[in-house]
Protein backbone atom coordinates (compact mmCIF):
# COMPACT_ATOMS: atom_id res chain seq x y z
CA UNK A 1 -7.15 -35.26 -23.41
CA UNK A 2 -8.62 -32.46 -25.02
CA UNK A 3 -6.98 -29.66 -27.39
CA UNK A 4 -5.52 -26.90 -25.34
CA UNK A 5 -7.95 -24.52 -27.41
CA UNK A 6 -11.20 -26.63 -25.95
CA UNK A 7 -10.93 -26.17 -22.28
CA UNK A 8 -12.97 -23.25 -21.14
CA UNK A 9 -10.77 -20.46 -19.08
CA UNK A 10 -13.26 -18.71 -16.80
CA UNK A 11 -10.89 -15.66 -16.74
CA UNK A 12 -12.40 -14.76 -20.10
CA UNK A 13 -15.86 -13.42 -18.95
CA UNK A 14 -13.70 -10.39 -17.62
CA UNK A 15 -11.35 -9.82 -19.96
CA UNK A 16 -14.76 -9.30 -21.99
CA UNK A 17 -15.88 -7.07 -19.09
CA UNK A 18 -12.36 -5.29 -18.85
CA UNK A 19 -12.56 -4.47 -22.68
CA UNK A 20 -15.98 -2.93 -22.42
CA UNK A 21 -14.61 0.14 -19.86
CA UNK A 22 -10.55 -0.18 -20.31
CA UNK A 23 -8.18 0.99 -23.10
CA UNK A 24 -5.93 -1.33 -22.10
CA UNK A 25 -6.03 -5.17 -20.28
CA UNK A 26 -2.68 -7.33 -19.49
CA UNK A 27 -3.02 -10.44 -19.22
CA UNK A 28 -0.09 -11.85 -17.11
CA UNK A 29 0.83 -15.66 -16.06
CA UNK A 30 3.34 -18.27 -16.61
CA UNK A 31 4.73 -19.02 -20.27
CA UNK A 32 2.68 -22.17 -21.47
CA UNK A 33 -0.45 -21.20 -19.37
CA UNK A 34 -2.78 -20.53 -22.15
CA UNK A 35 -2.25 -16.90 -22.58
CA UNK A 36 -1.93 -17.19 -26.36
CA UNK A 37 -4.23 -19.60 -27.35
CA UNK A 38 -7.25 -17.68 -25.12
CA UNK A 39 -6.08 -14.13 -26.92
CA UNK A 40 -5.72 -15.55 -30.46
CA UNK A 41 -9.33 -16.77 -29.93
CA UNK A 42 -10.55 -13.52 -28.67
CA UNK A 43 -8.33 -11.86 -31.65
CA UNK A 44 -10.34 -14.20 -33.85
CA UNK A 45 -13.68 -13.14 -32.40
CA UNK A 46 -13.50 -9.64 -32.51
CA UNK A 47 -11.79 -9.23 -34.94
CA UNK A 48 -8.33 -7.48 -33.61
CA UNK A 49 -5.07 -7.50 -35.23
CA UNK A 50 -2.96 -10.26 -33.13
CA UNK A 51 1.02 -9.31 -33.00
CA UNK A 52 3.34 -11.21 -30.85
CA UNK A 53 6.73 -10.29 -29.72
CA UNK A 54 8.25 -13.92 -29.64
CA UNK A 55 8.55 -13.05 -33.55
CA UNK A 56 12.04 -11.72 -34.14
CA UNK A 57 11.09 -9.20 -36.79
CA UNK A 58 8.29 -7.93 -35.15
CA UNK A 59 9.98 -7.71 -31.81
CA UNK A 60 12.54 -5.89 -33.62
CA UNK A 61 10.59 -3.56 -35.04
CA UNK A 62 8.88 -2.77 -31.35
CA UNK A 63 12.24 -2.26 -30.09
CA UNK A 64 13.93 -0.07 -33.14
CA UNK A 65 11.23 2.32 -33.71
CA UNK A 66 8.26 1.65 -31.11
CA UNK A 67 6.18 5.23 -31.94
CA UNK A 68 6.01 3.71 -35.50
CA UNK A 69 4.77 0.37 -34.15
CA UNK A 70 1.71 1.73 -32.30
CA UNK A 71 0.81 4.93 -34.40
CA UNK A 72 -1.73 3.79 -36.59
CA UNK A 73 -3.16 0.96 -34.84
CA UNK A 74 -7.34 1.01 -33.88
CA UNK A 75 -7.32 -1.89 -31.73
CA UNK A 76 -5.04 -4.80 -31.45
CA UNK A 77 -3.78 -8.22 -29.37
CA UNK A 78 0.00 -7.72 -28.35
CA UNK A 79 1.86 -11.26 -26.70
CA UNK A 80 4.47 -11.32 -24.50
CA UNK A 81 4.89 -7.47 -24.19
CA UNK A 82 7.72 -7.62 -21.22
CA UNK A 83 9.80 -8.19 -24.50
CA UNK A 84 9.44 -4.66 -25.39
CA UNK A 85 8.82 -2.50 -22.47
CA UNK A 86 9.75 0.25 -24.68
CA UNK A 87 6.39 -0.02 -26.35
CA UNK A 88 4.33 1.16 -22.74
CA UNK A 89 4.78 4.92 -23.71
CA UNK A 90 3.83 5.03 -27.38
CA UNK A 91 0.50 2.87 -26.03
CA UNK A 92 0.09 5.66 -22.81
CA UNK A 93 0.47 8.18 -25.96
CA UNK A 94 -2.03 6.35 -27.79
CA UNK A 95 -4.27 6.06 -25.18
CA UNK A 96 -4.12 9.61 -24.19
CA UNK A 97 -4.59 10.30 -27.94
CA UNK A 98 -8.11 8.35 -28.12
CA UNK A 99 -8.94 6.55 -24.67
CA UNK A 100 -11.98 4.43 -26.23
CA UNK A 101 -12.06 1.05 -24.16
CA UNK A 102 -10.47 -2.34 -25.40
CA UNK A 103 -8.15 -0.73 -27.74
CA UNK A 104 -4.88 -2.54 -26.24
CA UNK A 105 -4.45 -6.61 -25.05
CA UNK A 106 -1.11 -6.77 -23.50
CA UNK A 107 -0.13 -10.47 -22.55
CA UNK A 108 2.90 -10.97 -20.15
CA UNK A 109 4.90 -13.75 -19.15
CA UNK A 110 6.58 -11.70 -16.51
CA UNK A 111 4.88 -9.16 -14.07
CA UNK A 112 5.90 -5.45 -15.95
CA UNK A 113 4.22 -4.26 -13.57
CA UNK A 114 7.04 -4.37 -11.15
CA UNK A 115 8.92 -2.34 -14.11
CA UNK A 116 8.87 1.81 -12.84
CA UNK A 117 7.96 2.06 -16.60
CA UNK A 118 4.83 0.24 -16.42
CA UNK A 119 3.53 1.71 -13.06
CA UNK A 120 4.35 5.57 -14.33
CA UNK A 121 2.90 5.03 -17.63
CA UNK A 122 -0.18 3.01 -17.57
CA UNK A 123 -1.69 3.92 -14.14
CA UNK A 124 -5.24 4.76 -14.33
CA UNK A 125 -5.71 3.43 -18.28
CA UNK A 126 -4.89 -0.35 -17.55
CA UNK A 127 -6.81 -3.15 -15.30
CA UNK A 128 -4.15 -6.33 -14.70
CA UNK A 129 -5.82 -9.97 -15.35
CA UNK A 130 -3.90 -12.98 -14.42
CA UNK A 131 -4.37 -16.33 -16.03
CA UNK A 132 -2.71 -19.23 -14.24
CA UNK A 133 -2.25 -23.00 -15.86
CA UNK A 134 -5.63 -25.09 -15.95
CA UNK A 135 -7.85 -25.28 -12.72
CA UNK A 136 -9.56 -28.71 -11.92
CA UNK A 137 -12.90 -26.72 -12.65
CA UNK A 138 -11.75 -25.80 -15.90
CA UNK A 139 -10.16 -29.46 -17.11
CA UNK A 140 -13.02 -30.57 -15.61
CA UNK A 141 -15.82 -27.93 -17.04
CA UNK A 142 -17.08 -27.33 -13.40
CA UNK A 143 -19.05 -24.77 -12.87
CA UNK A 144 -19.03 -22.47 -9.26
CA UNK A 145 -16.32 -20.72 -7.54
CA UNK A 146 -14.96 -22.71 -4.26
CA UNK A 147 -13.52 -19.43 -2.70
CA UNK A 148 -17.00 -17.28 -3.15
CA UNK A 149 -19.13 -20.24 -2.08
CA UNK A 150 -16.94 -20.91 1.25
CA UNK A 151 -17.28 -17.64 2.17
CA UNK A 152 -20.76 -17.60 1.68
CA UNK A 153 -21.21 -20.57 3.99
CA UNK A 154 -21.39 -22.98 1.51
CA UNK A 155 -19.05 -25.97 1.40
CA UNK A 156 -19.28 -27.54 -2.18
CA UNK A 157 -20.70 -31.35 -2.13
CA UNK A 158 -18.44 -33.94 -4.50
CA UNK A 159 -20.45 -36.68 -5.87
CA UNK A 160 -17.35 -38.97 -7.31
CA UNK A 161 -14.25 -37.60 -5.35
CA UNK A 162 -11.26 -38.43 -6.74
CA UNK A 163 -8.71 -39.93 -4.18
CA UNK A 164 -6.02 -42.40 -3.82
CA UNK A 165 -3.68 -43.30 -7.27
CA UNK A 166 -6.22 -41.20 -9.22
CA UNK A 167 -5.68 -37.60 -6.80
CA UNK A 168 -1.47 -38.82 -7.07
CA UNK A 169 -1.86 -38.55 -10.51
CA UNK A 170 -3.80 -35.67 -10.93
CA UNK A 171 -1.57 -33.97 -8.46
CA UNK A 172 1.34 -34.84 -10.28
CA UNK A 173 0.16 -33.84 -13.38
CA UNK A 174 -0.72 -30.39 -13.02
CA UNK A 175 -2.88 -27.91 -14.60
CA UNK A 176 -0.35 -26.88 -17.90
CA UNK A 177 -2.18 -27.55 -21.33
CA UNK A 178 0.70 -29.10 -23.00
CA UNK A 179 1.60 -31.21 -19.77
CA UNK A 180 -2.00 -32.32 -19.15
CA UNK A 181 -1.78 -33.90 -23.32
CA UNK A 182 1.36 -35.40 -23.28
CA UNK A 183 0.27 -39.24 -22.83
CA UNK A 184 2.80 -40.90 -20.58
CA UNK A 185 4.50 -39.90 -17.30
CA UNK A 186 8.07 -39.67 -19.53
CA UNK A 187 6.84 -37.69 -22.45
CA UNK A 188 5.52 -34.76 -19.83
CA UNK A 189 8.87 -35.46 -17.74
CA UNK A 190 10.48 -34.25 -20.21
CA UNK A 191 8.09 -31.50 -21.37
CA UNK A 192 8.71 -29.80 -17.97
CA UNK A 193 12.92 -30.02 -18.35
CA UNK A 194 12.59 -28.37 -21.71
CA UNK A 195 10.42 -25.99 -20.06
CA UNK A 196 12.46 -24.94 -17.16
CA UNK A 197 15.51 -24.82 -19.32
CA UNK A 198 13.76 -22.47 -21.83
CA UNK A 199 12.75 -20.24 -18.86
CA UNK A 200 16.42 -19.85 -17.79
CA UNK A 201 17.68 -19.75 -21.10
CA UNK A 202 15.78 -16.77 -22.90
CA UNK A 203 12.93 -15.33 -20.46
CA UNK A 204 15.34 -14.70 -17.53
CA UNK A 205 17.08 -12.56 -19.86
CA UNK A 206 13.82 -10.52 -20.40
CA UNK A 207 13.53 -9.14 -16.69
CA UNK A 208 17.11 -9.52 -15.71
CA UNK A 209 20.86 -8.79 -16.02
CA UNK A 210 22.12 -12.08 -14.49
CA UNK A 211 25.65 -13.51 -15.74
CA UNK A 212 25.71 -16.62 -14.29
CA UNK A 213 22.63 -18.09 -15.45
CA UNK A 214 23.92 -21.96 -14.81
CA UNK A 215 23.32 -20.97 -11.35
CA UNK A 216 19.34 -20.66 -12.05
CA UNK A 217 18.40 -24.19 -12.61
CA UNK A 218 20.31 -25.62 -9.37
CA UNK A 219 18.49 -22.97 -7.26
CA UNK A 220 15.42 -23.65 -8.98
CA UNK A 221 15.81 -27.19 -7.96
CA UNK A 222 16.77 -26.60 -4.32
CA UNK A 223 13.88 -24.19 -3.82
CA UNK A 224 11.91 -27.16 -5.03
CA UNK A 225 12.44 -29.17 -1.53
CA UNK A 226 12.00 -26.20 0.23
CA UNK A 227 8.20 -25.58 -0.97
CA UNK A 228 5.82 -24.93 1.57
CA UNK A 229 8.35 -24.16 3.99
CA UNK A 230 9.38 -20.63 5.34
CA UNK A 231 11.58 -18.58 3.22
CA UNK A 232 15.39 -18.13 4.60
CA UNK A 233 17.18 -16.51 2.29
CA UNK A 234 20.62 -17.36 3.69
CA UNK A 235 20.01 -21.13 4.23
CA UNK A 236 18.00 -21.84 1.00
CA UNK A 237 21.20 -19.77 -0.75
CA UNK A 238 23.86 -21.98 0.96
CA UNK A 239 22.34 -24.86 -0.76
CA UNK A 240 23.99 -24.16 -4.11
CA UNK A 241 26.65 -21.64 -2.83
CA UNK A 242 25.00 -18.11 -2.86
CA UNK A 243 24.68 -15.89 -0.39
CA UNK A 244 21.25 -14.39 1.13
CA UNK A 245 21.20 -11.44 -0.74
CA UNK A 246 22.02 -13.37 -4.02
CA UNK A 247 19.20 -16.20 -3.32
CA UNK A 248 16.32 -13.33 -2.30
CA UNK A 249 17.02 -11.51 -6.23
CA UNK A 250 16.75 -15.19 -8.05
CA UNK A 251 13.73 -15.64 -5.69
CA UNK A 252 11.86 -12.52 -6.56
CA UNK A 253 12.75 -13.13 -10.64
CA UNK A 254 11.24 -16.32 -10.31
CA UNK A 255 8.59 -14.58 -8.62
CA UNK A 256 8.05 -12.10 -11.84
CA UNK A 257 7.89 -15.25 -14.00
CA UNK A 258 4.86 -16.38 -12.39
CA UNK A 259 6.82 -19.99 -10.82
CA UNK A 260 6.44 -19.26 -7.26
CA UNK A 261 5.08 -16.58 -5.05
CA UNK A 262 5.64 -15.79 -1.16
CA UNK A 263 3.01 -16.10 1.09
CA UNK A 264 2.91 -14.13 3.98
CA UNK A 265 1.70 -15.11 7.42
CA UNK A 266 -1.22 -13.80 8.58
CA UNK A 267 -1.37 -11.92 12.21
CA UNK A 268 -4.15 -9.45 13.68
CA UNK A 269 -1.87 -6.73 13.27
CA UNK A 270 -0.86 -5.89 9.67
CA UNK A 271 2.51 -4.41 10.39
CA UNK A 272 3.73 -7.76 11.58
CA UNK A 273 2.55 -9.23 8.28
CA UNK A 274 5.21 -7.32 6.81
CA UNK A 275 7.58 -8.00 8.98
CA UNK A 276 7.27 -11.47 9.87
CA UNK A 277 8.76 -14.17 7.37
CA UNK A 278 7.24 -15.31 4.35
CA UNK A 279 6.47 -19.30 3.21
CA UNK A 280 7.10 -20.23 -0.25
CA UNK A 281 4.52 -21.68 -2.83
CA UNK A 282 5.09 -23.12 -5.98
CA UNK A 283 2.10 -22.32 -8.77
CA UNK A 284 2.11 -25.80 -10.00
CA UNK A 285 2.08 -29.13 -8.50
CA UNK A 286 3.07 -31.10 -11.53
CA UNK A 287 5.97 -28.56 -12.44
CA UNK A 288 7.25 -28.81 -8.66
CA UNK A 289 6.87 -32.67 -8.97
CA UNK A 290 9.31 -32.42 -11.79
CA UNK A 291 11.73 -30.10 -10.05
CA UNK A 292 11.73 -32.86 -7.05
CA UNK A 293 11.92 -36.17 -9.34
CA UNK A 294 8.99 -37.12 -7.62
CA UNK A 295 6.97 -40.07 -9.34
CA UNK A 296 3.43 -42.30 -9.00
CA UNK A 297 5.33 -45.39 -7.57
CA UNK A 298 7.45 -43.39 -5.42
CA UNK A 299 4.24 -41.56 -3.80
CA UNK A 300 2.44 -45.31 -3.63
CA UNK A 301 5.46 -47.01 -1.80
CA UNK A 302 6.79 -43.47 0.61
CA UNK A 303 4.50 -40.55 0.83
CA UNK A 304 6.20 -38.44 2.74
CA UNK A 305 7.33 -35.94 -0.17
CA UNK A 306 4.09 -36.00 -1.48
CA UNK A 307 2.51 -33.93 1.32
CA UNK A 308 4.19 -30.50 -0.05
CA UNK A 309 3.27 -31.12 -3.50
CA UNK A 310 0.01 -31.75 -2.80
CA UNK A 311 -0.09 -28.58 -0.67
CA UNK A 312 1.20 -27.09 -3.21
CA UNK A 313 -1.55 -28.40 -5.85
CA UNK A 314 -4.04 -26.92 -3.07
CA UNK A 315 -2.52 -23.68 -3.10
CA UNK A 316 -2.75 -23.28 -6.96
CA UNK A 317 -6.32 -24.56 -7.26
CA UNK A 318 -7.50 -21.67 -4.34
CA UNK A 319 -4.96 -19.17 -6.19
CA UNK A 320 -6.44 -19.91 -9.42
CA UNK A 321 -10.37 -19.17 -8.01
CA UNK A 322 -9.46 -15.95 -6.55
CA UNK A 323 -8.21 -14.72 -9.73
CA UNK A 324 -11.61 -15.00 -10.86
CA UNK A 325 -13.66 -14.67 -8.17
CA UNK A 326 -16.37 -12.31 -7.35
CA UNK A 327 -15.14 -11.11 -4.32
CA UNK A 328 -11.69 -9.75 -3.36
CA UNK A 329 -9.67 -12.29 -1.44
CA UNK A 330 -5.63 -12.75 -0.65
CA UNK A 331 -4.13 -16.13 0.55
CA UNK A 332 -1.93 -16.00 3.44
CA UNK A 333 -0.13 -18.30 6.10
CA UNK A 334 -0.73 -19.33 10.05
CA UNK A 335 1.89 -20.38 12.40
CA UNK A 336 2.89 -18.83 15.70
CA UNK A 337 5.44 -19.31 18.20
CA UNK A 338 4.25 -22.19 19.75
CA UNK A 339 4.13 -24.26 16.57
CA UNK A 340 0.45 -24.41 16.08
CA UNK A 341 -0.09 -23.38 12.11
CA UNK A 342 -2.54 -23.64 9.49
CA UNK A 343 -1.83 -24.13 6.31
CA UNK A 344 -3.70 -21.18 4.31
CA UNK A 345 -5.80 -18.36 5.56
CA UNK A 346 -8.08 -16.45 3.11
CA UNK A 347 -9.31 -13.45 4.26
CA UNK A 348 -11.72 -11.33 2.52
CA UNK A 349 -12.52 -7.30 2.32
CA UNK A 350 -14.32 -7.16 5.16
CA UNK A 351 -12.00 -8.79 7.07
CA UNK A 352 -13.61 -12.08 7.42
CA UNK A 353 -11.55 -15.37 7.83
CA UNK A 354 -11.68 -19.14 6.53
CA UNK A 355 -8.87 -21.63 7.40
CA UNK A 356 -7.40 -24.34 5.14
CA UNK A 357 -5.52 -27.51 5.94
CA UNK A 358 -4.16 -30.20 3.67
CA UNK A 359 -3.87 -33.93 5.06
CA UNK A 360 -2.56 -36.43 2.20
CA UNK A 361 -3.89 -38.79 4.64
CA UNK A 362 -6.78 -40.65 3.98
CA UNK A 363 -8.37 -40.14 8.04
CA UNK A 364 -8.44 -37.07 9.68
CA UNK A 365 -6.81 -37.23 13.94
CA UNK A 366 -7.61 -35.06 16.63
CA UNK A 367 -4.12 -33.63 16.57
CA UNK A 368 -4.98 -32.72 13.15
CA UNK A 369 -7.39 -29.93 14.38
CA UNK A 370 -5.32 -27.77 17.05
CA UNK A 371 -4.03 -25.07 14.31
CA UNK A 372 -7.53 -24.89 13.17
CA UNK A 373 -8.79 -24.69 16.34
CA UNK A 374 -6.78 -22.24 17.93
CA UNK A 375 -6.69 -19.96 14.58
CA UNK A 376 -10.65 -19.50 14.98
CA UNK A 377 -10.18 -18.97 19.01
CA UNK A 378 -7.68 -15.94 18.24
CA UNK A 379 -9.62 -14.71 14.93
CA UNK A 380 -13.23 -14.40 17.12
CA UNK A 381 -16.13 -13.65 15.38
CA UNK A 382 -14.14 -13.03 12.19
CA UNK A 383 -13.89 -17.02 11.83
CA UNK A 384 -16.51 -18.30 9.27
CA UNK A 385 -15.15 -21.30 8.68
CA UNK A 386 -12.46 -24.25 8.71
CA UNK A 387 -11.57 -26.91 6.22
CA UNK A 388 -8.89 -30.28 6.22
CA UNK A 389 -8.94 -31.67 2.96
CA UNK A 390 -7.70 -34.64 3.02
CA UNK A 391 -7.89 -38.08 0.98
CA UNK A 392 -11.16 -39.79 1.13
CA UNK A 393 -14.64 -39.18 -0.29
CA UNK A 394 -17.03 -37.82 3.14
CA UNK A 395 -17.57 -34.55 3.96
CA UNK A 396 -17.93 -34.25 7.79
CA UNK A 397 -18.16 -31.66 10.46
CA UNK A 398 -16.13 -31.79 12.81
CA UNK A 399 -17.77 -29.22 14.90
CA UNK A 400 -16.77 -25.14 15.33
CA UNK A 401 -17.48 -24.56 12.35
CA UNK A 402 -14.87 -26.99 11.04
CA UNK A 403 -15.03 -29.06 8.09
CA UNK A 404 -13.70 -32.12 6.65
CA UNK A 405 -14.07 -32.42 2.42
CA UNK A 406 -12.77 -34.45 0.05
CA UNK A 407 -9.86 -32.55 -2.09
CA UNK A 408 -11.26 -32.56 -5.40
CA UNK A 409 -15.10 -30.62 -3.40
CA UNK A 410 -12.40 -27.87 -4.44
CA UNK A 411 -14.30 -28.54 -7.74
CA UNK A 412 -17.44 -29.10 -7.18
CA UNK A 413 -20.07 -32.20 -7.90
């Protein structure tokens, strides 16, 4: 495996971009991503002072006296700034003070923009980048953007699909640098429980007053065999003894830390969007693997866990090409009251629609089309097209405008 610093991140093209017209650009994803090693580079490159706050003395210094810390800086590279929110008014002063662009890179390992802090004092001087572990593409060095091309009509050829033991493994693996090196299944095992437990253990206490903070892990875990599924905040509490209100603030801090988001379902009418209940996604098969102690030789012997996890590794590989696509997209959810569902819906500006379903199957049934099928009957004209990945190497139509490709076409030939 390559050095994390090798592999290309696509997001960097508009961070460039960003710094030609911005004062300020965060840079927000999951601890261990690649946040640091892409901004030391572009520190490097430009030339830009590079401070981070997981330094004791200089997050001290931030927190004691945080006019000081900014008053005579030109331009500079600032990591993990949800360490210091005090710091987001002596930049807005800054800024205000001389609004030349790229003067500020703020990296985040937990969304500050949720903070009232962050939204009051940086509105209209700061664009928000996220950066999510590695996509296929990028591990890979693929070129092309899967969302943008489907949308466009196009869906992407695979000349050497990866599928059976080879797709388990890369599904169980996930897209985190330091995962993705570790050589055997037991070193990165354990990479992931030292990762988790640093997460509970210091970055919780970054975006949140909680006191029991053994309770964390446990829910963490239980959430983990609830991915994919719809979000009840009372049952998936009960599973470790919380109650509903209890399980929905743990949910929406591991939501700020960039481990899991909720997906809402998509309906004609936008109010019931709102309203209606949300699914839950994990942002990385491989870590979600590890929550659920799910191996290789289980997955070749009894797949039936596998199918969520490899939803899941779907769901990050889409999330992680609208974050840098062209176009403006958001991922959503089908399912209605008579059961018939689909597992993603991306829907564009304009309104238009393409459908997404994930088979860990290796043949593709005519039951396996209904959600599909009835999602483009009630979506009209908006419907541009449907996909079932699934586990073999031929891309087919399977007429309506339905497709079936190969799971790794999400990467191109």
């Amino acid at each position: 495996m390559k050095e994390q610093s090798i592999y290309p991140r696509v997001i960097s093209s508009q961070i460039e971009e960003a710094q030609n017209d911005t004062p300020v650009i965060f840079l927000s994803g999951p601890r261990q991503a690649g946040k640091t090693t892409l901004v030391r580079e572009i520190a490097s490159k430009q030339n830009i002072k590079y401070l981070t706050l997981d330094d004791e003395l200089t997050l001290l210094s931030a927190k004691q006296d945080p006019t000081a810390f900014i008053r005579d800086i030109d331009r500079v590279v600032i990591d993990e700034i949800q360490r210091a929110p005090e710091l987001l008014l002596s930049i807005k002063k800054s800024v205000d003070e001389d609004r030349r662009p790229g003067r500020f890179l703020l990296t985040g390992s937990a969304n500050i923009m949720s903070l009232p802090m962050a939204s009051d004092s940086l509105a209209g001087r700061m664009e928000n980048l996220s950066i999510f572990p590695l996509s296929q593409s990028e591990i890979r060095e693929k070129s092309g953007n899967w969302v943008d091309q489907i949308f466009s009509g196009s869906v992407l050829e695979q000349k050497n699909p990866i599928i059976g033991s080879d797709l388990v493994e890369c599904v169980l693996c996930g897209g985190y640098p330091e995962a993705i090196s570790r050589k055997s299944v037991k070193r990165r095992t354990t990479w992931f429980r030292n990762y988790t437990a640093a997460l509970v253990n210091r970055d919780v206490r970054d975006i949140a007053n909680i006191e029991k903070l053994d309770q964390l892990p446990r829910f963490l875990r239980a959430l983990a065999q609830s991915a994919g599924q719809m979000c009840n905040y009372k049952q998936l509490g009960a599973e470790v003894g919380l109650d509903g209100k209890t399980a929905a603030k743990y949910i929406g801090i591991f939501e700020k830390m960039y481990l899991l988001k909720r997906i809402d379902v998509w309906a004609k009418n936008h109010l019931n969007r709102i309203v209606k209940t949300a699914k839950l996604q994990f942002l990385d098969s491989g870590l979600l693997s590890s929550l659920m102690d799910l191996s290789a030789n289980e997955v070749k012997h009894d797949r039936s866990r596998f199918g969520n996890v490899l939803e899941t590794f779907v769901y990050s590989e889409i999330l992680k090409h609208i974050s840098t696509a062209d176009g403006n997209y958001q991922i959503m959810y089908y399912r209605d009251k008579n059961n018939y569902e689909v597992d993603f819906v991306l829907e564009n500006s304009t309104g238009d629609l393409v459908g997404v379903e994930v088979k860990a199957a290796a043949t593709i049934k005519e039951h396996d089309l209904k959600g599909l099928r009835k999602f483009a009957m009630l979506s009209g004209d908006k419907f541009k097209k449907g996909v079932i990945f699934y586990d073999d190497k031929e891309k087919m139509p399977l007429g309506n405008n339905i497709w079936a490709a190969p799971i790794s076409s999400l990467w191109g030939p």
